[in-house]
N, C-alpha and C. Protein backbone atom coordinates (compact mmCIF):
# COMPACT_ATOMS: atom_id res chain seq x y z
N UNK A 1 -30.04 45.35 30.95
CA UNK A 1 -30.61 44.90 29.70
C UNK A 1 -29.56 45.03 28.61
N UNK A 2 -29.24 43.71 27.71
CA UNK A 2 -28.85 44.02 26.93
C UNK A 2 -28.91 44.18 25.46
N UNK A 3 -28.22 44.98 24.55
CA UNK A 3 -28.56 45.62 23.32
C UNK A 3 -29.62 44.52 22.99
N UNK A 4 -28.78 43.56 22.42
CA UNK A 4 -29.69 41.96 21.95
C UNK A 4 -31.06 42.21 22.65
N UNK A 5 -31.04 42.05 23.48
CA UNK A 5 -32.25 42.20 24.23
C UNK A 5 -33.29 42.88 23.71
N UNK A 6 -32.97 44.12 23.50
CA UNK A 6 -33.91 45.44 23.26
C UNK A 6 -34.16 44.91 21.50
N UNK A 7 -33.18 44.52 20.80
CA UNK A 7 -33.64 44.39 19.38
C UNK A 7 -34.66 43.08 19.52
N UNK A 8 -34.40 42.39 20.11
CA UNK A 8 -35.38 41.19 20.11
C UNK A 8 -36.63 41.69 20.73
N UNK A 9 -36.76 42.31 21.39
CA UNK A 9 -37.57 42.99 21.92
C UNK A 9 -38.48 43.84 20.76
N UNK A 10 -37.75 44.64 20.03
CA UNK A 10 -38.56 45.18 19.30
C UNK A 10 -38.70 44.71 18.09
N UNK A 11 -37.76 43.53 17.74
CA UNK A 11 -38.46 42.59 16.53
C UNK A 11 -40.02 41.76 16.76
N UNK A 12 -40.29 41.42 18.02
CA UNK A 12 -41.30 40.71 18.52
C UNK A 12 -42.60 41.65 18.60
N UNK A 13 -41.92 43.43 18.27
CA UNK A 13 -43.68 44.32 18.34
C UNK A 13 -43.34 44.58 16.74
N UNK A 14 -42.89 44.27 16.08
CA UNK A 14 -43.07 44.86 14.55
C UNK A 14 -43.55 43.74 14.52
N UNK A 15 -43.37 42.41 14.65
CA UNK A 15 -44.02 41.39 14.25
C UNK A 15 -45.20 41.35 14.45
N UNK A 16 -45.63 41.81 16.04
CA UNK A 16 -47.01 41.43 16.28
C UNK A 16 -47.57 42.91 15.84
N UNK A 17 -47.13 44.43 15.20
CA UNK A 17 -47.87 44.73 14.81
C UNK A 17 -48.25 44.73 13.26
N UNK A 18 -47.58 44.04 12.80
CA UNK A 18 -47.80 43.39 11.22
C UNK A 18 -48.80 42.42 11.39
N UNK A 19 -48.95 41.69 11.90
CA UNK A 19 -49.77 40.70 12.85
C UNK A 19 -51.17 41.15 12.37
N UNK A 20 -51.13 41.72 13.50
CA UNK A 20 -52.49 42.41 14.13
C UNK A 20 -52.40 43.99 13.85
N UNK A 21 -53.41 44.36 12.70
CA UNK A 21 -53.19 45.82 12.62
C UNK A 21 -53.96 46.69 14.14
N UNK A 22 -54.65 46.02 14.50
CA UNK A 22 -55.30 46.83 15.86
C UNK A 22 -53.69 47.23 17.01
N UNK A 23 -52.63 46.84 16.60
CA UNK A 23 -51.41 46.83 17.82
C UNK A 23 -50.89 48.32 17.76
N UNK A 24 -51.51 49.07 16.80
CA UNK A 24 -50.60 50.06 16.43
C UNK A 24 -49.42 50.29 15.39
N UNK A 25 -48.91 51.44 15.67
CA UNK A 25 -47.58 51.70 15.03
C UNK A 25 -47.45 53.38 14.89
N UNK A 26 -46.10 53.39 14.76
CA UNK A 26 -45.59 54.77 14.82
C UNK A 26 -46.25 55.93 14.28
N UNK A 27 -46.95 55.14 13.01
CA UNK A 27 -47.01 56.27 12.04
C UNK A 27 -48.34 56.54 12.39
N UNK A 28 -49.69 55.85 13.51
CA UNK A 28 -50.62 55.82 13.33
C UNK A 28 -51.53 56.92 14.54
N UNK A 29 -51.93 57.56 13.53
CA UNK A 29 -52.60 58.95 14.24
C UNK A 29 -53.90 58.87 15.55
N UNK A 30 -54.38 59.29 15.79
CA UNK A 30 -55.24 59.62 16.92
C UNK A 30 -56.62 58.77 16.34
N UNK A 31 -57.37 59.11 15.47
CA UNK A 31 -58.04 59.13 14.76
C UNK A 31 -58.25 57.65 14.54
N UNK A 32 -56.62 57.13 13.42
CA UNK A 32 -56.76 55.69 13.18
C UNK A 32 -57.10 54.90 14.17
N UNK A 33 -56.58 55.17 15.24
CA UNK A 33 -56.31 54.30 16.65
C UNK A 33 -57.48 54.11 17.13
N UNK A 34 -58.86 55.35 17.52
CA UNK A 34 -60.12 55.59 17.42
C UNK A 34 -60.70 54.62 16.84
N UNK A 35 -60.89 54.39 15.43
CA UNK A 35 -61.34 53.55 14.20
C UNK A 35 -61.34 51.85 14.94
N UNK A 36 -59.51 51.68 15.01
CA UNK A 36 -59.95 50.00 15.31
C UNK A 36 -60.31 49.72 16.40
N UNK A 37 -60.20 50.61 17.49
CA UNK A 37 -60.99 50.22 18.67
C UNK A 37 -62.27 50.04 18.36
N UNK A 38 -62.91 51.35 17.88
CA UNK A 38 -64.59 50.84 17.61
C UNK A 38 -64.74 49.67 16.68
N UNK A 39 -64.25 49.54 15.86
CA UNK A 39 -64.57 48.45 14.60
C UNK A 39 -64.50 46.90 15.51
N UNK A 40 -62.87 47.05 16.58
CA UNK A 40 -63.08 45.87 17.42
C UNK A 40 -64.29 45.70 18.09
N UNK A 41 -64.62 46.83 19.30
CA UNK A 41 -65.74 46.23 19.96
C UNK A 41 -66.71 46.51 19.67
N UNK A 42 -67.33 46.95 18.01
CA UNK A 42 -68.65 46.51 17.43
C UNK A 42 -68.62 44.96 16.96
N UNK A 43 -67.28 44.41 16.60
CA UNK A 43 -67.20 43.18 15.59
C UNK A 43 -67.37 42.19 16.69
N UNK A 44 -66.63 42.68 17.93
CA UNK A 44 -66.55 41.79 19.47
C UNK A 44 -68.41 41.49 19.70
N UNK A 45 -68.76 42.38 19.77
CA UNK A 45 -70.81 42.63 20.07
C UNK A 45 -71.40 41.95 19.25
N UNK A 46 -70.88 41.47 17.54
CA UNK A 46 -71.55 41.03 16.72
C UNK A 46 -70.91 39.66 17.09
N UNK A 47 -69.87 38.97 17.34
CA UNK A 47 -69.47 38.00 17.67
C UNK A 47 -70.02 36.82 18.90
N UNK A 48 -70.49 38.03 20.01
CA UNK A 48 -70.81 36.91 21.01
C UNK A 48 -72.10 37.27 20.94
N UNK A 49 -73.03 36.34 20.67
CA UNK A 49 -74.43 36.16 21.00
C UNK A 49 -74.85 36.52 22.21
N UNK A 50 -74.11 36.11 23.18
CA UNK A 50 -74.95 36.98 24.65
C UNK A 50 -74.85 38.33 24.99
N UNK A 51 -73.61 39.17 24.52
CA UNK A 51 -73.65 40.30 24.61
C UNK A 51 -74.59 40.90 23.79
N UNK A 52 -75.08 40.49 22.19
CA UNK A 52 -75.85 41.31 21.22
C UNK A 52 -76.86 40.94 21.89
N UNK A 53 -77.64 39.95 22.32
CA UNK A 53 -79.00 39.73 22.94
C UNK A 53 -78.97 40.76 24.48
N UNK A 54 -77.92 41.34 25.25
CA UNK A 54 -78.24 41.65 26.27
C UNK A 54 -78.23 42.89 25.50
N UNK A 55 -78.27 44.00 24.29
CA UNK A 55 -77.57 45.17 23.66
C UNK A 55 -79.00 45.27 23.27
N UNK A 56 -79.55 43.74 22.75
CA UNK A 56 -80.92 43.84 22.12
C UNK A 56 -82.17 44.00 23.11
N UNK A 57 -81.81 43.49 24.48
CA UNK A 57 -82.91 43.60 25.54
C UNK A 57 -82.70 45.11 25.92
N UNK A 58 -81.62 45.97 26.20
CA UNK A 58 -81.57 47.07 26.92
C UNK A 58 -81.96 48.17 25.62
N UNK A 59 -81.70 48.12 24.45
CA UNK A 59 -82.39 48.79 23.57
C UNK A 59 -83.78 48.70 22.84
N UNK A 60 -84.68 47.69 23.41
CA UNK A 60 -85.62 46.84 23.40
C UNK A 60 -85.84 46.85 21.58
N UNK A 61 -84.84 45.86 21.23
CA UNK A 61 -84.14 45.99 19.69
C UNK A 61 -84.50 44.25 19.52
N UNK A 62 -84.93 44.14 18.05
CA UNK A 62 -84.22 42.29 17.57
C UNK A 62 -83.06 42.36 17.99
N UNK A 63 -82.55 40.88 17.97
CA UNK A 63 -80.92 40.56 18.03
C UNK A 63 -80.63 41.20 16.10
N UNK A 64 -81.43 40.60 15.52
CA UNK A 64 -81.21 40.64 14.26
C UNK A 64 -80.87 42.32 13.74
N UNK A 65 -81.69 43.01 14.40
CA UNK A 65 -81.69 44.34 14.09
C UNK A 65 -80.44 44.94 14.79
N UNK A 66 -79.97 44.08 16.01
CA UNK A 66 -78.85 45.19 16.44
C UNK A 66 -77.65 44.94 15.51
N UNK A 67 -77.40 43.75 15.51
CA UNK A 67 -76.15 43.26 14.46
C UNK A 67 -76.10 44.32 13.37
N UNK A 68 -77.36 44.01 12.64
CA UNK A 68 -77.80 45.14 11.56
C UNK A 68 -77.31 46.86 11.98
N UNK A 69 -77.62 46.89 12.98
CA UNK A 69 -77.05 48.35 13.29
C UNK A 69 -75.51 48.14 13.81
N UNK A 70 -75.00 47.51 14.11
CA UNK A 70 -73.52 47.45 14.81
C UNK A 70 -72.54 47.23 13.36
N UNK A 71 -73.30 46.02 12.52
CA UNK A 71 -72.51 46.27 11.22
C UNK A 71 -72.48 47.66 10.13
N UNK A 72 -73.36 48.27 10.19
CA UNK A 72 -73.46 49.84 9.72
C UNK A 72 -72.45 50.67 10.33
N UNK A 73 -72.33 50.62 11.89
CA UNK A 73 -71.62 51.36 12.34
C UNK A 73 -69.97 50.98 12.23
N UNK A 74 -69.85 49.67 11.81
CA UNK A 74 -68.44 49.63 11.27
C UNK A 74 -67.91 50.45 10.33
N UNK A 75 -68.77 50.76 9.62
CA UNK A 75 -68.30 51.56 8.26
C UNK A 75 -68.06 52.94 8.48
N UNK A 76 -68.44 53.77 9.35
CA UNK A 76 -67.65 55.06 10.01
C UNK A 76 -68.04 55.11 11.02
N UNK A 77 -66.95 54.51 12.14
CA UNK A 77 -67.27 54.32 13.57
C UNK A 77 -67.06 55.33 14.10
N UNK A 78 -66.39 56.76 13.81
CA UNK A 78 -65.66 57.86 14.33
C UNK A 78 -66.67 58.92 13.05
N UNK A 79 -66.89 58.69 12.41
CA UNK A 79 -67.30 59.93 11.41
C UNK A 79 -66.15 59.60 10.41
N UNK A 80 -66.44 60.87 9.70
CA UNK A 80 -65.68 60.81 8.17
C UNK A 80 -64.10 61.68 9.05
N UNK A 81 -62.61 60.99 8.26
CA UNK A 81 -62.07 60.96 8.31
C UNK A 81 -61.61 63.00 8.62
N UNK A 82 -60.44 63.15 9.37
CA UNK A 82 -60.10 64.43 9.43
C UNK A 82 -59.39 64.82 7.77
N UNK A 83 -59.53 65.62 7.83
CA UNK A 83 -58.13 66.48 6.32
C UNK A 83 -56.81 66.60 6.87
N UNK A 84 -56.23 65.60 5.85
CA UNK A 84 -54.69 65.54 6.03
C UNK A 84 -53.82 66.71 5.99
N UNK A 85 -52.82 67.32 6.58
CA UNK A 85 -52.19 68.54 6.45
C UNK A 85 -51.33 68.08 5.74
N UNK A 86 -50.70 68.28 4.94
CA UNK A 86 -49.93 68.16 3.30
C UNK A 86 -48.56 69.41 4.40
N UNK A 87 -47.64 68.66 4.46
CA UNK A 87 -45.92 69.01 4.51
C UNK A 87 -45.43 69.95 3.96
C-alpha cells in the first residue's frame, strides 16, 4: 500500500464522516455513538410503515400512537447525558 493510498483513503472517511454524522469520529464518546444509533433505528421504525404497523400489532398499539411514542423517544434515547470530566 502506498502512502497516496492511505491519504486518499482517509480523505474519503473525513468526507463521509462530515457527510453523515451517524459515521463517527475520533472525538466521539461511547455515549454519543449510543444516541445516533437509537435516534437511527427509531427514525428507521417511523419511516417504514410496515415495520411501525408490525411494532403496532405486537404492542397491541395505533400505528399513530407508536410513531407518537418512537418520536418522544428520539429526544433522550439513552437518558440524560453523562457529566463531562473537565481536564
Amino acid at each position: 500500500m502506498q502512502a497516496s493510498d492511505r491519504f486518499n483513503i482517509n480523505s474519503q472517511l473525513e468526507h463521509l464522516q462530515a457527510k453523515y454524522v451517524g459515521t463517527g469520529h475520533a472525538d466521539l464518546n461511547r455515549f454519543e455513538w449510543a444516541v445516533n444509533i437509537q435516534r437511527d433505528s427509531y427514525a428507521s421504525y417511523v419511516g417504514h410503515y410496515p415495520l411501525l404497523a408490525y411494532f403496532a400489532v405486537a404492542e397491541n398499539e395505533s400505528i399513530g400512537r407508536e410513531r407518537y411514542n418512537f418520536m418522544q423517544k428520539m429526544l433522550l434515547p439513552c437518558g440524560l447525558p453523562p457529566e463531562r470530566e473537565e481536564d
